[in-house]
C-alpha atoms as a PDB file:
ATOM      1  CA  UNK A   1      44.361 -40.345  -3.760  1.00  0.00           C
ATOM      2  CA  UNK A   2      42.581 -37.277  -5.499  1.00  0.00           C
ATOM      3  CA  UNK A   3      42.803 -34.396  -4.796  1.00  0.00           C
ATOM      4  CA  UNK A   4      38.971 -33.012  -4.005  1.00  0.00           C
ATOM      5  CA  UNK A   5      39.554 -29.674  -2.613  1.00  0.00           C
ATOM      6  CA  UNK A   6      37.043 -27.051  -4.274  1.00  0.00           C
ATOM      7  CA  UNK A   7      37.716 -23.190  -4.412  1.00  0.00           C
ATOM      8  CA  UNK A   8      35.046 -21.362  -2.445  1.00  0.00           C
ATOM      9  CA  UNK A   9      32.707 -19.533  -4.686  1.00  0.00           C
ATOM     10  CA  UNK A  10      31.992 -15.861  -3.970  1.00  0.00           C
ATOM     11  CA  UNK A  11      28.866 -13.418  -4.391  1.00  0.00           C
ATOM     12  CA  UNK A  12      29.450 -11.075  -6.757  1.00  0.00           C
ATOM     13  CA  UNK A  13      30.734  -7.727  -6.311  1.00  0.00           C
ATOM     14  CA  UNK A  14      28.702  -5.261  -5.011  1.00  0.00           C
ATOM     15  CA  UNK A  15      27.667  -2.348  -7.805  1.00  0.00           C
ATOM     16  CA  UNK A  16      26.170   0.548  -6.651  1.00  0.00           C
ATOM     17  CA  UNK A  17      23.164   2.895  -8.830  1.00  0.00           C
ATOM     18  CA  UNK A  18      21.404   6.162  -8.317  1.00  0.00           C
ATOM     19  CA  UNK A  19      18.216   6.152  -9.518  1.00  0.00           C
ATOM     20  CA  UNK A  20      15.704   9.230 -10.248  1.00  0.00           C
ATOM     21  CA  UNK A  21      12.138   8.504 -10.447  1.00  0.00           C
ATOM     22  CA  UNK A  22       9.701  10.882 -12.160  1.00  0.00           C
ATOM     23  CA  UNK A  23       6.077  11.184 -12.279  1.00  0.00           C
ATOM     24  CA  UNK A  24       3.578  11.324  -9.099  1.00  0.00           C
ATOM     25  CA  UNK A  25       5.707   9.773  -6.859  1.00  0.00           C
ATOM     26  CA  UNK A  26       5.898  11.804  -3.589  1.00  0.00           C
ATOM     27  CA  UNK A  27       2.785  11.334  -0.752  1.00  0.00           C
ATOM     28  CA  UNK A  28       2.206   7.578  -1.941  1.00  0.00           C
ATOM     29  CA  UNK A  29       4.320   5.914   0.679  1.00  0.00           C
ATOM     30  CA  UNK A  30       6.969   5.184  -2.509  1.00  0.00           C
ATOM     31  CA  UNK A  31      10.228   6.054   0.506  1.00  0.00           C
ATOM     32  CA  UNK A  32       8.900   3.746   2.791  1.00  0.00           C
ATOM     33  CA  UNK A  33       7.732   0.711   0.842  1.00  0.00           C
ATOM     34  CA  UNK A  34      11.097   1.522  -1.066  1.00  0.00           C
ATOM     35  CA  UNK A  35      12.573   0.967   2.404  1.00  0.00           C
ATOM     36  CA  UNK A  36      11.129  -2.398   3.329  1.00  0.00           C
ATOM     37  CA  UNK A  37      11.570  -3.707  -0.599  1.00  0.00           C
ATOM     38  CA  UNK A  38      15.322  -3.211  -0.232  1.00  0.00           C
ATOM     39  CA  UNK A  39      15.112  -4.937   3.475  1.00  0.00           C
ATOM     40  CA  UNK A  40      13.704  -7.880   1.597  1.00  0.00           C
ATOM     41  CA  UNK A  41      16.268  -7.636  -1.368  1.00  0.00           C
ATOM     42  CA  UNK A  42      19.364  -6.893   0.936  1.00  0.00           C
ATOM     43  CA  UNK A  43      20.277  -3.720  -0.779  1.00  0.00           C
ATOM     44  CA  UNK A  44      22.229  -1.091   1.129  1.00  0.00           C
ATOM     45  CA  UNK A  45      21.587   2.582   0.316  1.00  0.00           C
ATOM     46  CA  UNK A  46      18.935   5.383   0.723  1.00  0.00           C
ATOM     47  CA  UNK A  47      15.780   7.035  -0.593  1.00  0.00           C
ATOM     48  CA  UNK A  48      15.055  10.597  -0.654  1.00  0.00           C
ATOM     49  CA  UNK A  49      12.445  13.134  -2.071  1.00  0.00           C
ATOM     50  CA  UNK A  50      13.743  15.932  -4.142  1.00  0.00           C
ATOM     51  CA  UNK A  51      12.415  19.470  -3.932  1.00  0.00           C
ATOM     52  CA  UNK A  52      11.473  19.001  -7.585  1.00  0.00           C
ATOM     53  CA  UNK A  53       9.189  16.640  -7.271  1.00  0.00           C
ATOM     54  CA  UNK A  54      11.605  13.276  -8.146  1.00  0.00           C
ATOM     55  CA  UNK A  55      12.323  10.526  -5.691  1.00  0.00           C
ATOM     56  CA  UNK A  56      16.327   9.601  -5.470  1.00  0.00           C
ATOM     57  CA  UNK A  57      17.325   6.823  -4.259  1.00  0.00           C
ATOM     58  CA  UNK A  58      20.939   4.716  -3.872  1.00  0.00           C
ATOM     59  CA  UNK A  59      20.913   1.411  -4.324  1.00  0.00           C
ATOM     60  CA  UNK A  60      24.257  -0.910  -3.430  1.00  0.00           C
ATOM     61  CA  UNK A  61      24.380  -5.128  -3.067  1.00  0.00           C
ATOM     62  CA  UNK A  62      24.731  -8.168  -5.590  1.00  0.00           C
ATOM     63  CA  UNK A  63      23.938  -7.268  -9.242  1.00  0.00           C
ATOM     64  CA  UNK A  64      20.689  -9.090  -9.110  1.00  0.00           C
ATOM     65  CA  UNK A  65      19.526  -7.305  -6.174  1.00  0.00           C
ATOM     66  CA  UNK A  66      20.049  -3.993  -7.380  1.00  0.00           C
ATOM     67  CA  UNK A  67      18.741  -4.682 -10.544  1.00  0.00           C
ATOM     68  CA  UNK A  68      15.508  -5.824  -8.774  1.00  0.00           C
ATOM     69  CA  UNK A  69      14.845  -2.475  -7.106  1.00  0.00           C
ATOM     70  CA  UNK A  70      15.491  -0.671 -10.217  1.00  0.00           C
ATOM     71  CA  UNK A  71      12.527  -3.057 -11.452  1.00  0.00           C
ATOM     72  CA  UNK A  72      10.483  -2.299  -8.628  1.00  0.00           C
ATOM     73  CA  UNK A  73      11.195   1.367  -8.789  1.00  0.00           C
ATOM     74  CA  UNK A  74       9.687   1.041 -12.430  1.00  0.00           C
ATOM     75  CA  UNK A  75       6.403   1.033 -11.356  1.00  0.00           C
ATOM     76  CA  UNK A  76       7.002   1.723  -7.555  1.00  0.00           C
ATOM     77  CA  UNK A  77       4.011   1.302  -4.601  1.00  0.00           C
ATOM     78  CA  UNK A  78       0.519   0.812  -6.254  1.00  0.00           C
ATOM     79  CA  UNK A  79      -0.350   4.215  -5.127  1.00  0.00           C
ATOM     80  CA  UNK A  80       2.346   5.788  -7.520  1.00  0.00           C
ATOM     81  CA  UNK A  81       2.323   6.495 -11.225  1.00  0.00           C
ATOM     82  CA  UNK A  82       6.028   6.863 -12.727  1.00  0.00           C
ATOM     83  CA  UNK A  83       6.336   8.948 -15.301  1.00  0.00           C
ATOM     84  CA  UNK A  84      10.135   8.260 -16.467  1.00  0.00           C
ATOM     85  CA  UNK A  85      13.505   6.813 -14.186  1.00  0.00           C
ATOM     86  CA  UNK A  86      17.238   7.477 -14.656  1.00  0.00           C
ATOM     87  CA  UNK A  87      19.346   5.070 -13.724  1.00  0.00           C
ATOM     88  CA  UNK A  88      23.542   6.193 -12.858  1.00  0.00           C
ATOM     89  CA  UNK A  89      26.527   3.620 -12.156  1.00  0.00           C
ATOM     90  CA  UNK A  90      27.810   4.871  -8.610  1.00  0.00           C
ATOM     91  CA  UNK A  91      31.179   3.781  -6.986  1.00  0.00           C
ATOM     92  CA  UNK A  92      30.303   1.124  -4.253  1.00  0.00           C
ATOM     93  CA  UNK A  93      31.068   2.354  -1.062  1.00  0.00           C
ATOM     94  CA  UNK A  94      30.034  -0.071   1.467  1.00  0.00           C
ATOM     95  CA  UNK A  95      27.134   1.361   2.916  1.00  0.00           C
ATOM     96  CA  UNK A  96      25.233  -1.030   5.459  1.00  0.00           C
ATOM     97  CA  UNK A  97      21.863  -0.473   6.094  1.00  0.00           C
ATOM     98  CA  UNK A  98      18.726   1.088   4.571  1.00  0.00           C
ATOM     99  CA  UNK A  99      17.372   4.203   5.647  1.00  0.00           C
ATOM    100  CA  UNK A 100      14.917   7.012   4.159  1.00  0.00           C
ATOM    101  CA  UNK A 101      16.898  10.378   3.714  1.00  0.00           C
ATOM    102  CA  UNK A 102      15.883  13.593   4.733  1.00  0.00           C
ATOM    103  CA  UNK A 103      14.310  15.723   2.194  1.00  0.00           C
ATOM    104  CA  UNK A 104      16.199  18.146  -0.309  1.00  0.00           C
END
């Protein structure tokens, strides 16, 4: 008789990234579609504008799904033209959830 048991397979670990997104990014929805394009992506984490004009945003989930907002954060709602982003490594933490940040 064989022996046919098969080792569960496992997502990947989560990474976690903090992105900064330059250019005219602020009062073209970019937080809340940023919001709803994680939802769809299952990233964990939050968006925030900055008082200098950047969105910031922490992204946390599967490699792949991080690495997809990063993509979308490239170019960002249609209303948005981005300049430059800067992408960090970030410890995972764990975070559930998406949510928009208040303002610094």
């Amino acid at each position: 008789m064989s022996d046919d048991r098969r080792i569960p397979t496992t997502s990947a670990d989560p990474v976690a990234r903090r992105v900064l997104v330059d250019g005219r990014v602020q009062g073209v929805f970019f937080r809340e579609t940023c919001r709803r394009e994680a939802g769809a992506h299952g990233v964990a984490g939050w968006v925030r504008n900055r008082a200098d004009g950047r969105v910031e945003a922490v992204f946390e989930g599967t490699p792949e799904a991080v690495e997809a907002m990063i993509a979308w954060c490239r170019s960002g709602p249609p209303q948005a033209h981005v300049d430059a982003i800067e992408v960090n490594e970030e410890p995972s933490t764990g975070v559930v959830g998406f949510r928009v940040a208040p303002s610094i």
